[in-house]
Every structure is written in C-alpha cells, then in structure tokens.
PDB file of N, CA and C in Angstrom:
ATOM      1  N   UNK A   1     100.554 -44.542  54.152  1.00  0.00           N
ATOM      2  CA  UNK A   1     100.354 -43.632  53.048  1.00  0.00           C
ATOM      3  C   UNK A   1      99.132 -42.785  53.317  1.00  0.00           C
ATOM      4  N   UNK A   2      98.966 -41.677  52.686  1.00  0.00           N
ATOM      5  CA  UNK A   2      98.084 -40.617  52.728  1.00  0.00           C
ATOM      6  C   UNK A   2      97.065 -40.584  51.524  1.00  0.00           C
ATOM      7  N   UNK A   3      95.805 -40.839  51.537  1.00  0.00           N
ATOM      8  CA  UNK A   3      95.041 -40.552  50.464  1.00  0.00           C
ATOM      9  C   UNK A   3      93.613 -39.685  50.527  1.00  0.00           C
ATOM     10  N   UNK A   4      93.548 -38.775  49.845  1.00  0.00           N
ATOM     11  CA  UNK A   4      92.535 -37.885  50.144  1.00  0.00           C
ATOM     12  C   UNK A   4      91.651 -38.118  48.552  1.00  0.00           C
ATOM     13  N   UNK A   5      90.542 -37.987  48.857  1.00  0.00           N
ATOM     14  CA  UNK A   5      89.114 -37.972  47.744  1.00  0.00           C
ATOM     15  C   UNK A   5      88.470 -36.720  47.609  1.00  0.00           C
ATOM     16  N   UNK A   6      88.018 -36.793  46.299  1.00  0.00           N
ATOM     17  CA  UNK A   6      87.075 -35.419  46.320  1.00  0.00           C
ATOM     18  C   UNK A   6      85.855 -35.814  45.133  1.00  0.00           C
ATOM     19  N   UNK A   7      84.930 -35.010  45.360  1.00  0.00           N
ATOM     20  CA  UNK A   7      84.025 -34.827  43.931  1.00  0.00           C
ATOM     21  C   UNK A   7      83.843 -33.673  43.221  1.00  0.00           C
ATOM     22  N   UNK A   8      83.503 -33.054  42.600  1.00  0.00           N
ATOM     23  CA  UNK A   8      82.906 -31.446  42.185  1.00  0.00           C
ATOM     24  C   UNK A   8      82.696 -31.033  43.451  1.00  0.00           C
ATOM     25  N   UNK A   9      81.777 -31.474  44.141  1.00  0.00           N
ATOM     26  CA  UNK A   9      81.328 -30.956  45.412  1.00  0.00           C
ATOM     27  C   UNK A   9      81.528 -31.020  46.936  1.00  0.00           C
ATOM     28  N   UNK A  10      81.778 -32.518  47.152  1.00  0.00           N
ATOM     29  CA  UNK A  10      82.312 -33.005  48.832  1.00  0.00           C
ATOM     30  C   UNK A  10      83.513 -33.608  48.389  1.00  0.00           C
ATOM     31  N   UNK A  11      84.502 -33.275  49.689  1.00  0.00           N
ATOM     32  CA  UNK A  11      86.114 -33.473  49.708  1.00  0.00           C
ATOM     33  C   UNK A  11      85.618 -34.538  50.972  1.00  0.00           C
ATOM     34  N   UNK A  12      86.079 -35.719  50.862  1.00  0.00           N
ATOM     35  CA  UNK A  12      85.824 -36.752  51.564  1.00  0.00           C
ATOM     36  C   UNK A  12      87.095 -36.835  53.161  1.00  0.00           C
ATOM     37  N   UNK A  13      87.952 -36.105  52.792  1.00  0.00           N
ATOM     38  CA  UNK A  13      89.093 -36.029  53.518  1.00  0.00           C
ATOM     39  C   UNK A  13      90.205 -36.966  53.514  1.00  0.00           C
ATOM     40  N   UNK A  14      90.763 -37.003  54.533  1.00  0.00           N
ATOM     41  CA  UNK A  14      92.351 -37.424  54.319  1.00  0.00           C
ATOM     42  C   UNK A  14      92.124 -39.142  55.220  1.00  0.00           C
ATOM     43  N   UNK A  15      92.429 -40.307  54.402  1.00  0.00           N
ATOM     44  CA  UNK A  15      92.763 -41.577  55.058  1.00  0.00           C
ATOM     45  C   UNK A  15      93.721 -41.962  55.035  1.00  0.00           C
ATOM     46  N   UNK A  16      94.569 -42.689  55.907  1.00  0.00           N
ATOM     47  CA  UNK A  16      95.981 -43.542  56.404  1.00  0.00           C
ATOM     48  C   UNK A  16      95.424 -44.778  55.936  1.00  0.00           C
ATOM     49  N   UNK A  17      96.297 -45.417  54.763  1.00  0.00           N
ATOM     50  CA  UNK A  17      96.105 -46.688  54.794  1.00  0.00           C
ATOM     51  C   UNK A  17      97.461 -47.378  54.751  1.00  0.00           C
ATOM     52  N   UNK A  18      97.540 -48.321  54.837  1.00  0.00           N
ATOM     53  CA  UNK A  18      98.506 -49.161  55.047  1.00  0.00           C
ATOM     54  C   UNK A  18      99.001 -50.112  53.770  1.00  0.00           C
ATOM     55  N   UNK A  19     100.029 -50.630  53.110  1.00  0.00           N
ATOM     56  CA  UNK A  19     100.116 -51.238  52.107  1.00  0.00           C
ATOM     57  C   UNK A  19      99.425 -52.515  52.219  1.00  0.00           C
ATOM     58  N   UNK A  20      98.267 -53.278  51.336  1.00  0.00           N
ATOM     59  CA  UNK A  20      97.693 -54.128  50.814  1.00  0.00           C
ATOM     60  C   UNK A  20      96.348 -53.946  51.314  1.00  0.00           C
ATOM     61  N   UNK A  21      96.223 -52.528  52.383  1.00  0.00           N
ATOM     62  CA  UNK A  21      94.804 -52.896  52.827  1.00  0.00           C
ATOM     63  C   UNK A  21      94.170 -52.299  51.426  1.00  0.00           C
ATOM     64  N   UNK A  22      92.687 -52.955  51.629  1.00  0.00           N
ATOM     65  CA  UNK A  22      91.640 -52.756  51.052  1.00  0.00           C
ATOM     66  C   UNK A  22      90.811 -51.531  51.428  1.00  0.00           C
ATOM     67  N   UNK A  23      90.308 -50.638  50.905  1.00  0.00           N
ATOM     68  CA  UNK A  23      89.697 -49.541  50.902  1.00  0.00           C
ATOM     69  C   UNK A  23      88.180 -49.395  50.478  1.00  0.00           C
ATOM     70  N   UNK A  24      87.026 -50.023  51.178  1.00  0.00           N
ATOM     71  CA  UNK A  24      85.221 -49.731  50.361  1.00  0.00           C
ATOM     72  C   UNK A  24      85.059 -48.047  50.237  1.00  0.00           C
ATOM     73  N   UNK A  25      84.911 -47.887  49.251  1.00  0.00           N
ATOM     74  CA  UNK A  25      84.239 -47.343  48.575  1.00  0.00           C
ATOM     75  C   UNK A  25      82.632 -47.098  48.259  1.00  0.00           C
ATOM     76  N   UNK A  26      81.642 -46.407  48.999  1.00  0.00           N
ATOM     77  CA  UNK A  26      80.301 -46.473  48.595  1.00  0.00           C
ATOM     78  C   UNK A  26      79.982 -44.964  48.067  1.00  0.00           C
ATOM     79  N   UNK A  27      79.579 -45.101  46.480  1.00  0.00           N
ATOM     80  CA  UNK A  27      79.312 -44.206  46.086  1.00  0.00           C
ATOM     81  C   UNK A  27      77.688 -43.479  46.404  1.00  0.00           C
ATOM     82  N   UNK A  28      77.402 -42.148  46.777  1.00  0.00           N
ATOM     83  CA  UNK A  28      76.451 -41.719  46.885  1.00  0.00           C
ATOM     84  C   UNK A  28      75.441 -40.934  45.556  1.00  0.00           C
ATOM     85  N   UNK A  29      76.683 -40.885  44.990  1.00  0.00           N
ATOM     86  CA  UNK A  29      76.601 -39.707  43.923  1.00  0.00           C
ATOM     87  C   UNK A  29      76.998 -40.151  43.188  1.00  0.00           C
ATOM     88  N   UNK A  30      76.879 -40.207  41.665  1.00  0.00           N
ATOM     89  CA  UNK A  30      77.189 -40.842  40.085  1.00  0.00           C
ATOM     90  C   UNK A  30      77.662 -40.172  39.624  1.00  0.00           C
ATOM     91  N   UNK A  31      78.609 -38.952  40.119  1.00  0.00           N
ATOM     92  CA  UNK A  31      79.626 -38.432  39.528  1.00  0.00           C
ATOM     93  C   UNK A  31      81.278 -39.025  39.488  1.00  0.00           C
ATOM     94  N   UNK A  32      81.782 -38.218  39.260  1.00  0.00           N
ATOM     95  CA  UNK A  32      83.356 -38.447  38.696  1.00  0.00           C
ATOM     96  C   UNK A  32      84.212 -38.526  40.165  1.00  0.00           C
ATOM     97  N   UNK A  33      84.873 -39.163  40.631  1.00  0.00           N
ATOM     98  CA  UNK A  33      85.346 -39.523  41.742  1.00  0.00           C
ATOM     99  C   UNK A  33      87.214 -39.252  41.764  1.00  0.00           C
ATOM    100  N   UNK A  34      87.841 -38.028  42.322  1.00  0.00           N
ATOM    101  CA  UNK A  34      89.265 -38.113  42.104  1.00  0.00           C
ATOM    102  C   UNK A  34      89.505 -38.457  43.542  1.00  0.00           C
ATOM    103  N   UNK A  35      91.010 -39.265  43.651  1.00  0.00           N
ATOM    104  CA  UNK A  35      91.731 -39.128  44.656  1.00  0.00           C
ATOM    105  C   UNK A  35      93.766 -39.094  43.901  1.00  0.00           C
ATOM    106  N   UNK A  36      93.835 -38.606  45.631  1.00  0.00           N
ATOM    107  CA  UNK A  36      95.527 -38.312  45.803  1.00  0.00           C
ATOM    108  C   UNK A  36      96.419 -39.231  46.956  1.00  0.00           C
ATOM    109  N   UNK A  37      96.688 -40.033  46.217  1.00  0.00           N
ATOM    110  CA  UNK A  37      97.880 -40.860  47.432  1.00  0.00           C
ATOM    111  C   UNK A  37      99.193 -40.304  47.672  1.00  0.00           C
ATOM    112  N   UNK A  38     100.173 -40.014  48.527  1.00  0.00           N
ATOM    113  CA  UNK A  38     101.510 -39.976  49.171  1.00  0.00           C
ATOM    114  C   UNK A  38     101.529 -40.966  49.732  1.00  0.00           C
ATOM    115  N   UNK A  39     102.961 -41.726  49.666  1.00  0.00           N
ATOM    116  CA  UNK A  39     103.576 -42.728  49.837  1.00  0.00           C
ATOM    117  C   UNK A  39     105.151 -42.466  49.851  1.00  0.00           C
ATOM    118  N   UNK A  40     106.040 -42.029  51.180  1.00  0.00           N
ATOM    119  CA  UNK A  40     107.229 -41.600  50.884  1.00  0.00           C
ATOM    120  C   UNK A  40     107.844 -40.550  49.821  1.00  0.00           C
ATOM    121  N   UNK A  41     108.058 -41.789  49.009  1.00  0.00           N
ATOM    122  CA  UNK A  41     108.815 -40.774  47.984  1.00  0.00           C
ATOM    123  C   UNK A  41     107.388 -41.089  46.246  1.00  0.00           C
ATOM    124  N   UNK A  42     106.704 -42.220  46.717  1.00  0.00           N
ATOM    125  CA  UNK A  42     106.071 -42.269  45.883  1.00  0.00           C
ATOM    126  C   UNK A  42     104.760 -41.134  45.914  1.00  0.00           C
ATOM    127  N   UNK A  43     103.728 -41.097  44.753  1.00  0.00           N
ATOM    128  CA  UNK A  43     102.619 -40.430  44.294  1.00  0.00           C
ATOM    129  C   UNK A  43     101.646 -41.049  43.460  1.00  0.00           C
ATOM    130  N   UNK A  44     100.360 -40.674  43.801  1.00  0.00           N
ATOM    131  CA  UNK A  44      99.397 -41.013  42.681  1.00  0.00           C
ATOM    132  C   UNK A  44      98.254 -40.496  42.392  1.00  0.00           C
ATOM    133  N   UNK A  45      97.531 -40.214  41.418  1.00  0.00           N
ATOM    134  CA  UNK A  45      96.403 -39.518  41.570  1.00  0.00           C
ATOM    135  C   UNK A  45      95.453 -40.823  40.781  1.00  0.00           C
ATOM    136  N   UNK A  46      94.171 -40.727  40.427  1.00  0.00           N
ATOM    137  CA  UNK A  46      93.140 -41.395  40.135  1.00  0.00           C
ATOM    138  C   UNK A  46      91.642 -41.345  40.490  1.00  0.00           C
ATOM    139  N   UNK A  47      90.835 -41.532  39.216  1.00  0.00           N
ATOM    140  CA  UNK A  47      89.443 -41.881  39.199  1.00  0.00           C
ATOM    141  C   UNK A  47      89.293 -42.649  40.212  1.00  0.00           C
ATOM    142  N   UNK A  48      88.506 -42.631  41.795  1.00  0.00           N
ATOM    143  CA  UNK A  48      88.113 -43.929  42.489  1.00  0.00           C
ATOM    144  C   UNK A  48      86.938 -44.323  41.603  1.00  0.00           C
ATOM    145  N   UNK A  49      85.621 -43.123  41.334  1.00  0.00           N
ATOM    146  CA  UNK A  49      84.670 -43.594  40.371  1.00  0.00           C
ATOM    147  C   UNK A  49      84.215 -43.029  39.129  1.00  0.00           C
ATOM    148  N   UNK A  50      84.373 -44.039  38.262  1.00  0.00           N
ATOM    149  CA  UNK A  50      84.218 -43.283  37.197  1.00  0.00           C
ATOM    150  C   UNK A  50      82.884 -43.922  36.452  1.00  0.00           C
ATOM    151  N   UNK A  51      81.662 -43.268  36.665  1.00  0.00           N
ATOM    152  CA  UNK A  51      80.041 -43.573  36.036  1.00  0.00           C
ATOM    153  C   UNK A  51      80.564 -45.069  34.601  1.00  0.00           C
ATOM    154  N   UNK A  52      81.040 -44.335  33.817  1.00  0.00           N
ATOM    155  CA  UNK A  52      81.179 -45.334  32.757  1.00  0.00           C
ATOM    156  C   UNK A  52      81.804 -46.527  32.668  1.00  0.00           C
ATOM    157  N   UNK A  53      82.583 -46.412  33.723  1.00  0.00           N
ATOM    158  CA  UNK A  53      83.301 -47.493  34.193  1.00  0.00           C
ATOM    159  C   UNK A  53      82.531 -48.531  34.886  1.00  0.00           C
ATOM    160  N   UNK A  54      81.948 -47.595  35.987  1.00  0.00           N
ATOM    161  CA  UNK A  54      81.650 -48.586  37.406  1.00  0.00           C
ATOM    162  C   UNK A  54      80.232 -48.877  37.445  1.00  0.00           C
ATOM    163  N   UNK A  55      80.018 -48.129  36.536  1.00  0.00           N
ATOM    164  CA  UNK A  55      78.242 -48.293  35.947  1.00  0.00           C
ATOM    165  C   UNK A  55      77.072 -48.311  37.653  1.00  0.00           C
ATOM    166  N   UNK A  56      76.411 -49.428  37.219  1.00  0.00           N
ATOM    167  CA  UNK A  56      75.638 -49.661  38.590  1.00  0.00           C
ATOM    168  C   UNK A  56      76.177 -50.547  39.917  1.00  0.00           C
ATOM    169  N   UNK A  57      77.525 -50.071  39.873  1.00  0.00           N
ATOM    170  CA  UNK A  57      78.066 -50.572  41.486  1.00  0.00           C
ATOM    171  C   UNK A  57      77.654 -49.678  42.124  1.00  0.00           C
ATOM    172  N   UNK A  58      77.161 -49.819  43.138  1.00  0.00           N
ATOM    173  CA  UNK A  58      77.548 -48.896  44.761  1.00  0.00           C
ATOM    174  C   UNK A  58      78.428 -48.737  45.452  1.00  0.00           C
ATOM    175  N   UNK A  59      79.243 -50.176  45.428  1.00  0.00           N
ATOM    176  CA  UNK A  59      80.038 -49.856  46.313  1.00  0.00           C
ATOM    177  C   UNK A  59      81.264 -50.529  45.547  1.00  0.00           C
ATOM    178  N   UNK A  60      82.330 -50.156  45.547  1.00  0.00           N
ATOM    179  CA  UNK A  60      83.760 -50.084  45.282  1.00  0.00           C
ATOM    180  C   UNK A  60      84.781 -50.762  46.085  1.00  0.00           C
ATOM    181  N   UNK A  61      85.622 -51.795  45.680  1.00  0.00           N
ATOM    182  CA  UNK A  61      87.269 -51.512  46.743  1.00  0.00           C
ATOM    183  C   UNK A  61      88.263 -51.575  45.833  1.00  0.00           C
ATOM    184  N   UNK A  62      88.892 -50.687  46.641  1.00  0.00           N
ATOM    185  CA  UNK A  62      90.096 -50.667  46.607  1.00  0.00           C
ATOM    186  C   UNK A  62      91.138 -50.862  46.951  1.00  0.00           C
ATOM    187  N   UNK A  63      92.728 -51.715  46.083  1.00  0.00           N
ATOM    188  CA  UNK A  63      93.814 -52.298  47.184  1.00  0.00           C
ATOM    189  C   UNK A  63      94.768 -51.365  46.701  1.00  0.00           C
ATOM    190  N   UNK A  64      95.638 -50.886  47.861  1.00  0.00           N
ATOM    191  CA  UNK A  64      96.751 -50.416  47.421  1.00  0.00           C
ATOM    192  C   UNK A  64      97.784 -51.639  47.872  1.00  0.00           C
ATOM    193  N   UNK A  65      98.819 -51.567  46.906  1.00  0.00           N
ATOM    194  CA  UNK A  65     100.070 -51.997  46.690  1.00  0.00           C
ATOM    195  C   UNK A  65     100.799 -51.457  46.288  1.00  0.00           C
ATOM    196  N   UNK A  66     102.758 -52.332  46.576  1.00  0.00           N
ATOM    197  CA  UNK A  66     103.557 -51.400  46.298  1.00  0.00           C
ATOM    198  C   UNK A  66     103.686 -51.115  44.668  1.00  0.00           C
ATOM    199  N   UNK A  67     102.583 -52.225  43.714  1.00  0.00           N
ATOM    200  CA  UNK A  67     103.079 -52.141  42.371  1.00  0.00           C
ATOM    201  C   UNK A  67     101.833 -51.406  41.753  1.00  0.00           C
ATOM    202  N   UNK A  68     100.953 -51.043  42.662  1.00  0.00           N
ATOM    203  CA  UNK A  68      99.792 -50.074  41.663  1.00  0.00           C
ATOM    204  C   UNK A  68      98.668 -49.803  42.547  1.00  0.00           C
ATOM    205  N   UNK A  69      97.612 -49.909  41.954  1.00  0.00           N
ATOM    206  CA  UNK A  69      95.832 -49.772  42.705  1.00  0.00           C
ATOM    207  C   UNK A  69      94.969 -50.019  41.862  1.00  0.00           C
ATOM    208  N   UNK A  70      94.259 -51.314  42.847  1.00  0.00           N
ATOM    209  CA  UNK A  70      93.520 -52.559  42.201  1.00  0.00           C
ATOM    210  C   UNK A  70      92.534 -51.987  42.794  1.00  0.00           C
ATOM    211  N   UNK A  71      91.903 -51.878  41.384  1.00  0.00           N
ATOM    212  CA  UNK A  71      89.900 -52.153  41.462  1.00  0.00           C
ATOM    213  C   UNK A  71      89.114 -53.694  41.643  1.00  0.00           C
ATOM    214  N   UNK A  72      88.212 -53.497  42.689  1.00  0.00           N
ATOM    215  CA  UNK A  72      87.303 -54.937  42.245  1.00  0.00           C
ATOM    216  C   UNK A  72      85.625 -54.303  42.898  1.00  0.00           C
ATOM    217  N   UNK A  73      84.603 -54.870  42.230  1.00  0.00           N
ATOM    218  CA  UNK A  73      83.321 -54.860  42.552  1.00  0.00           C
ATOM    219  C   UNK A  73      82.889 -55.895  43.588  1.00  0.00           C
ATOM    220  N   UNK A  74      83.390 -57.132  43.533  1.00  0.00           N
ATOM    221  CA  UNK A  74      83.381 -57.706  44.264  1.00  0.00           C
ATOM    222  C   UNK A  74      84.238 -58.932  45.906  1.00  0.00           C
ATOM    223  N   UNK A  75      85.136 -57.820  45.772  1.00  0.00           N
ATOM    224  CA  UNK A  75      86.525 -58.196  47.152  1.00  0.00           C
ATOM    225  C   UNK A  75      86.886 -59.490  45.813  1.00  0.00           C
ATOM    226  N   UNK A  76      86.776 -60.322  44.976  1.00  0.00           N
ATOM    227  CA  UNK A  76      87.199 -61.923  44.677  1.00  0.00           C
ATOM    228  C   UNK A  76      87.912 -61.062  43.277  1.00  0.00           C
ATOM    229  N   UNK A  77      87.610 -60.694  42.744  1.00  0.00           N
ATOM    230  CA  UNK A  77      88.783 -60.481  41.543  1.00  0.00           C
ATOM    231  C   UNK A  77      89.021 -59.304  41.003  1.00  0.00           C
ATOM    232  N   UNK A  78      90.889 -58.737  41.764  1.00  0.00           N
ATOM    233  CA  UNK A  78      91.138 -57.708  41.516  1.00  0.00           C
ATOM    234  C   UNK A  78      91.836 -57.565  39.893  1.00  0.00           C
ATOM    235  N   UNK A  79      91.663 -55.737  39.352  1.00  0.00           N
ATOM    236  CA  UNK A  79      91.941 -55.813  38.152  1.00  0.00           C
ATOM    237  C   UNK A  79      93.255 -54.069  38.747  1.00  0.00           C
ATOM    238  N   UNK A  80      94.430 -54.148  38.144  1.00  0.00           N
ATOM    239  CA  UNK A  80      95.104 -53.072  38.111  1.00  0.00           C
ATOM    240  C   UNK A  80      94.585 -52.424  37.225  1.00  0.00           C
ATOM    241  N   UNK A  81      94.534 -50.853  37.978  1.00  0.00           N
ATOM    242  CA  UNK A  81      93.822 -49.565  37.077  1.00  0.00           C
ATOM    243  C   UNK A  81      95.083 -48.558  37.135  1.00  0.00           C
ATOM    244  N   UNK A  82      95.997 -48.545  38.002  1.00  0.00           N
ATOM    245  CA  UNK A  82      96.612 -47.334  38.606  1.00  0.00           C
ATOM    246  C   UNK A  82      98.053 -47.698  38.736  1.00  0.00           C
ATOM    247  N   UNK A  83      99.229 -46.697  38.654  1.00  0.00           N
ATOM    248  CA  UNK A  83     100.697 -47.524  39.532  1.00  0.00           C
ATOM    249  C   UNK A  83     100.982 -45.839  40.135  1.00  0.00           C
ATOM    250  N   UNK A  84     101.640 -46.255  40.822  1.00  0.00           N
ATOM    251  CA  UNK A  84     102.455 -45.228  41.403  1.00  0.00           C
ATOM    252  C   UNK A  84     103.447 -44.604  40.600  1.00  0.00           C
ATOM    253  N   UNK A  85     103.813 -43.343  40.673  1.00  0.00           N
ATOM    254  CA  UNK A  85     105.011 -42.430  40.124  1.00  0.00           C
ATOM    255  C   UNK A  85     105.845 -41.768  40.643  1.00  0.00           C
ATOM    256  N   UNK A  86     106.657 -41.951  40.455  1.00  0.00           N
ATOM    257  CA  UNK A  86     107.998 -40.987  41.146  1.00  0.00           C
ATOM    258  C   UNK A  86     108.700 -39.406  41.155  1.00  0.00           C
ATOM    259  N   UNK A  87     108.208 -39.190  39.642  1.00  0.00           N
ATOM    260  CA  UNK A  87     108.545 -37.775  38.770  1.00  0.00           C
ATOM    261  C   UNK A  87     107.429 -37.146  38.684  1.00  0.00           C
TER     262      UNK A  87
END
C-alpha cells in the first residue's frame, strides 16, 4: 500500500508499507498531521497527529490492517482510530 503525510508546511512523502507493519511516527512539530493510504481497491485518509489527542507524545505508531489503522503510544496497546473505504 501507498501512504503519503503532510503538515501545513512539510509533505513527508510517499511510504510502501506492507499489511500489519507498524509505522513510528516522530513528531517535530505540534501541529495537525494528515495522511493518504491506497490499498488496491481500498482508501483512507487520517489525522497521524492530532495535538489534542496525542498531547505530549513524540513519537507515534502506527499499524495498518486489513480492518482499519491502529494508534498506540507505546508499541503494547493498540486502539482503532481509522478503517478503510471503498466509495
């Protein structure tokens, strides 16, 4: 799958990940964090960081799967934020 990041300001570019890998995340900046996944026929867009959310983390992961995209602060307990869409 294809996922690209951006902020207001730096476009982080385009990563290949693979289904279940894990994705770190280190935020530099305490702004608003979008990304865009392709996946075949699937799609997704999403907050990687969102200030109010993620408060004083630095660093982020992320799992993709085929049933959504799991946030955790610390790799031990993921929480679904995201699913994929078709339409």
């Amino acid at each position: 799958m294809s996922v690209s990041c951006s902020s207001s300001n730096i476009v982080f570019g385009e990563q290949t990940l693979v289904n279940g890998e894990v994705y770190k995340w280190r935020v530099s900046q305490r702004k608003l964090h979008y990304c865009v996944a392709i996946w075949e026929r699937f799609f997704a867009s999403w907050h990687a960081f969102q200030p109010r959310r993620d408060g004083n983390h630095e660093t982020l992961f992320w799992m993709v799967k085929e049933d959504g995209f799991f946030i955790s602060w610390d790799k031990a307990k993921w929480v679904k934020k995201y699913r994929w869409e078709t339409e």
